[in-house]
Every structure is written in structure tokens, then in C-alpha cells.
Protein backbone atom coordinates (compact mmCIF):
# COMPACT_ATOMS: atom_id res chain seq x y z
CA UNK A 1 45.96 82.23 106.96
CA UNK A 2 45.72 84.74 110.18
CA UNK A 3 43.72 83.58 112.76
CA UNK A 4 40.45 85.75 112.89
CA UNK A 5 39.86 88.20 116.07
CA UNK A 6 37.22 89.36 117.24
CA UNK A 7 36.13 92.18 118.77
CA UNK A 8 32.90 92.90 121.23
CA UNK A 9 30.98 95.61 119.49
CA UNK A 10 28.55 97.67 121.94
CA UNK A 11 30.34 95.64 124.99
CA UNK A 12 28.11 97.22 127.58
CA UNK A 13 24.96 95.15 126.06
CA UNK A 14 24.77 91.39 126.55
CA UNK A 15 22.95 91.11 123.65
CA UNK A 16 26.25 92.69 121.15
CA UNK A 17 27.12 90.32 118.41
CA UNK A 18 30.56 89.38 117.61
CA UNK A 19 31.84 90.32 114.50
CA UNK A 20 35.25 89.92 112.89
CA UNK A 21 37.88 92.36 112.19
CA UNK A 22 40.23 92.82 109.89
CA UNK A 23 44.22 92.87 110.75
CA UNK A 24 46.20 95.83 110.11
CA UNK A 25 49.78 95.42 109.07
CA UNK A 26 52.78 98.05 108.95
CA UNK A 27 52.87 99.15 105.36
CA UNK A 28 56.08 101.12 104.91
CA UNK A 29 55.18 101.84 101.43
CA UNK A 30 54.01 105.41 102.72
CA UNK A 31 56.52 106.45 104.34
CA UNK A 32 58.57 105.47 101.56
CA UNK A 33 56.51 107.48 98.77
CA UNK A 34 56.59 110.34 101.37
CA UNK A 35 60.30 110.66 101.54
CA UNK A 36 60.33 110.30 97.49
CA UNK A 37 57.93 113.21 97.14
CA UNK A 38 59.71 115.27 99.31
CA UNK A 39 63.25 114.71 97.56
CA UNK A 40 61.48 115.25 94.35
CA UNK A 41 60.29 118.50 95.65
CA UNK A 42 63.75 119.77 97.19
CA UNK A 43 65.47 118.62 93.76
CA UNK A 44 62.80 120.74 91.85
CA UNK A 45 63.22 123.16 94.26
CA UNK A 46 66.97 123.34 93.59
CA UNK A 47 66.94 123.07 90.02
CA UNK A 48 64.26 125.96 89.95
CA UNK A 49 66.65 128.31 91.69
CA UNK A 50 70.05 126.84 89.87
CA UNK A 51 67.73 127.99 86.41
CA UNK A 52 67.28 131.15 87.82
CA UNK A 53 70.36 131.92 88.89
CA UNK A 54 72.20 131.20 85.71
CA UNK A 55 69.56 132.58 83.36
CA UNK A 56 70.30 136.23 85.75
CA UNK A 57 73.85 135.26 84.96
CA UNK A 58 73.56 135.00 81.71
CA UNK A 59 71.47 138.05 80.66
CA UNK A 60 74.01 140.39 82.80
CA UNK A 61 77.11 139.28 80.99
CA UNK A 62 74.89 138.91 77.48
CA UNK A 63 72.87 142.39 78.00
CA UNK A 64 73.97 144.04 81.03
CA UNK A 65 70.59 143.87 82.87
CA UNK A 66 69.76 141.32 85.32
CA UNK A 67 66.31 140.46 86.05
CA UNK A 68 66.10 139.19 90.25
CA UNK A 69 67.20 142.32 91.97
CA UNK A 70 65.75 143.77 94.54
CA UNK A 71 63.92 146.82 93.04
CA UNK A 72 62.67 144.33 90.92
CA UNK A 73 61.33 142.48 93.68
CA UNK A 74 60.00 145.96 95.56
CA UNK A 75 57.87 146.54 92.31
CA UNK A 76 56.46 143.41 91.73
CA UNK A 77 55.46 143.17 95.56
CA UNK A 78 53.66 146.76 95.11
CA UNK A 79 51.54 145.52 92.04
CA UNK A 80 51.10 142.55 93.70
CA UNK A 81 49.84 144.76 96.93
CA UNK A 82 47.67 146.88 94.82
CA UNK A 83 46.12 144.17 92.98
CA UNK A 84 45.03 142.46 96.55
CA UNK A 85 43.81 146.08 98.20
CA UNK A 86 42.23 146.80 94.75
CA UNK A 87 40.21 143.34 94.81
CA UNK A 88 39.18 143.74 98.47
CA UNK A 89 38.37 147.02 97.61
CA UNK A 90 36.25 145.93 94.19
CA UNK A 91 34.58 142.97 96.24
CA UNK A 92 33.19 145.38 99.53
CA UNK A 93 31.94 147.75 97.57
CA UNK A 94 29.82 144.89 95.45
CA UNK A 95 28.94 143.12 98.51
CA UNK A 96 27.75 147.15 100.28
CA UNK A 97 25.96 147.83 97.23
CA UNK A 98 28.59 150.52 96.48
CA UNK A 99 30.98 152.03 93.75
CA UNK A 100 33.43 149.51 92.87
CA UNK A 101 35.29 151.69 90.60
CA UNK A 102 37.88 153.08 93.20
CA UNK A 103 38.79 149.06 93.37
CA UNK A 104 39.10 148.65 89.74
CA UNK A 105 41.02 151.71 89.27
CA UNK A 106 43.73 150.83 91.92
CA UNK A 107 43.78 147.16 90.33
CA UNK A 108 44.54 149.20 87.20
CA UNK A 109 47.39 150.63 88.75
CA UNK A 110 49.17 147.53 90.04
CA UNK A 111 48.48 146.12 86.43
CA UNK A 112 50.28 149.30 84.94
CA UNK A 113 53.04 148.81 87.35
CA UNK A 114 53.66 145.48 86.37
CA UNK A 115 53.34 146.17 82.96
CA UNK A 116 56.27 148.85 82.91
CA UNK A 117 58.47 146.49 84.53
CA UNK A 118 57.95 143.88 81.91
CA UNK A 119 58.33 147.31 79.44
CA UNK A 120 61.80 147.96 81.34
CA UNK A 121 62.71 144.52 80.94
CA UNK A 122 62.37 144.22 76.80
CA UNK A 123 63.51 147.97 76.47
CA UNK A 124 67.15 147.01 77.97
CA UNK A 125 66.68 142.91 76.38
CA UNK A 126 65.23 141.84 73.27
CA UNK A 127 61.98 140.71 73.45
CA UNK A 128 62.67 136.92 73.46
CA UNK A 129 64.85 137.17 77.09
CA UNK A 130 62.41 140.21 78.09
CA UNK A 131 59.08 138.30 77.64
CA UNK A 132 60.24 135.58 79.25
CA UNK A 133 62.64 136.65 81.54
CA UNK A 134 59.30 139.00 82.88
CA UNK A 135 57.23 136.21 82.92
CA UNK A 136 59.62 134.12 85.72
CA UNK A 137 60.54 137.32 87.43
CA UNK A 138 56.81 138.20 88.00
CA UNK A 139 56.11 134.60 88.55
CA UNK A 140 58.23 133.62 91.13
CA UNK A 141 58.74 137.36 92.98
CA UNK A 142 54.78 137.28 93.21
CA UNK A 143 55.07 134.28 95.39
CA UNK A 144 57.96 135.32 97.38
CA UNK A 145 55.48 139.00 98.02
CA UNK A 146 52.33 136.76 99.17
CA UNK A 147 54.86 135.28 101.83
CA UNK A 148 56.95 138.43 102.57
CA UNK A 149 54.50 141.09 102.95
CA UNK A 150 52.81 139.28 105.72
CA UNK A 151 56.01 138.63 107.62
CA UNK A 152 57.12 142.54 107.18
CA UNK A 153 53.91 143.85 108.77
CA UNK A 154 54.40 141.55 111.75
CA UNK A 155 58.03 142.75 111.46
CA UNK A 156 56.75 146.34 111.95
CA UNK A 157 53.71 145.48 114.48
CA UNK A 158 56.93 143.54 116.55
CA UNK A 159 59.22 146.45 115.95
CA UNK A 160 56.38 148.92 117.37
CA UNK A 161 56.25 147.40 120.11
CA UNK A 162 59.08 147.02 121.10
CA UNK A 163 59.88 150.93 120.69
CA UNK A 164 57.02 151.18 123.05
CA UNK A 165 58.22 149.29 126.01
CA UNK A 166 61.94 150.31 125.25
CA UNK A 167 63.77 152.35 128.14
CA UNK A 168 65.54 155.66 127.66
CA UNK A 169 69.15 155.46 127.37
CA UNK A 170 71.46 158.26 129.34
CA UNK A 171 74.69 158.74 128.22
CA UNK A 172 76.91 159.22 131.66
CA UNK A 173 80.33 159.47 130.43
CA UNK A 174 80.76 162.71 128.51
């Protein structure tokens, strides 16, 4: 058995009791579990985008359309963006006492949006590979919009600025 320590509690009075404390050992059962979760998430990470990849594969050779292209991608990301300015819009003009029509109709518009691309999708497929081929596509290019459309405005804002405070170049050789 480990000895007990103890420790001074409120060391500044004279009157503070002793009490004992506990040990603490080094469990590296943690750490352990941690690096487990994390492999488990870069393996379903990988297998997510191996899936992917050879599901595109196979609809282009089997129908001629692939699914993850980057139009694709441009659509989804302007529902997506529509559906966000549409909700903001909705929830200001609720919390101003206002007309939140203008919100709902733009919401409708990113919802039609998406809705003809899943329409594209089964018109060139059969509805099996469409439906569900539409559901990953809007799935996963949603997430990939939340994180991209941040990073393009800062792109821009960066980009601006840097226009701004760029020099004037003179050609001298001509």
C-alpha cells in the first residue's frame, strides 16, 4: 500500500487541518484510446473518399455522367449559400417584427436549385444511382461549401488588399 501524503490545506492559517490526498498515477490508457480514435477517423476518412471515388468511376463508364465535378460542387455551394442568406434573412425579419417572406422565398430558391441538380442527376442515371448518387453528392459537397465559402471570401478580402497596396509596374524596355 502507498504511503499516504499529506497536504496543508489553507497553509497561511495555523489552525488548517491536514487532510490526505490521493496519488495520481500516469495512465497511458488515454493517450492510447486517443491515437485509436484518430486512426479510426483517418481510415473512415479514407474509405469515405476511396467509396466516392469509385462509385464516380463507376457511373461514368456505366452512364456517362459523373456525379463530383466541379459545377456540381458550384451549385450545391449556391443552394447551400442561399439557404444560409435566406435563414438569416427569415430569422431578422422575425426577430424586427418584419416580413419574413423575402427569406422564405430565397430559401425556396436554394431548395429549387438543389432540387434540379438531383433532377439532372436521375434524368442522365436511373433513379436508383440518381437518388443516391444526389444524396452523397449533396451530402458531402454541402460540407466541403460550409468550409470553402468562408476561406474564398477571406481569399477575396486578402486579394483586395493586396491590389490596394500593390505598386505600378513600368515597362522600360520597349
Amino acid at each position: 500500500m502507498a504511503p499516504t501524503r499529506y497536504v496543508m490545506l489553507g497553509a497561511w492559517r495555523a489552525s488548517a487541518k491536514r487532510r490526505p490526498v490521493a496519488e495520481t498515477t500516469i495512465s497511458f490508457l488515454g493517450t492510447s484510446m486517443l491515437v485509436i480514435k484518430l486512426l479510426a477517423i483517418v481510415a473512415a476518412i479514407a474509405a469515405l473518399v476511396l467509396g466516392i471515388t469509385k462509385f464516380n468511376q463507376h457511373c461514368a463508364a456505366k452512364f456517362g455522367h459523373a456525379f463530383f465535378t466541379r459545377t456540381a460542387f458550384y451549385i450545391t455551394a449556391a443552394a447551400l449559400g442561399l439557404l444560409a442568406v435566406g435563414n438569416m434573412w427569415r430569422h431578422s425579419a422575425i426577430q424586427s417584427h418584419g416580413d419574413a417572406l423575402n427569406g422564405v422565398v430565397v430559401m425556396v430558391l436554394g431548395a429549387l436549385l438543389a432540387c434540379w441538380l438531383v433532377y439532372v442527376n436521375i434524368r442522365r442515371i436511373d433513379a436508383v444511382y440518381g437518388i443516391g448518387g444526389s444524396v452523397a453528392q449533396l451530402g458531402l459537397f454541402s460540407v466541403l461549401a460550409w468550409v470553402w465559402l468562408p476561406l474564398m471570401v477571406l481569399a477575396l478580402i486578402g486579394q483586395f488588399f493586396l491590389l490596394m497596396t500593390a505598386k505600378p509596374v513600368y515597362v522600360v524596355n520597349r
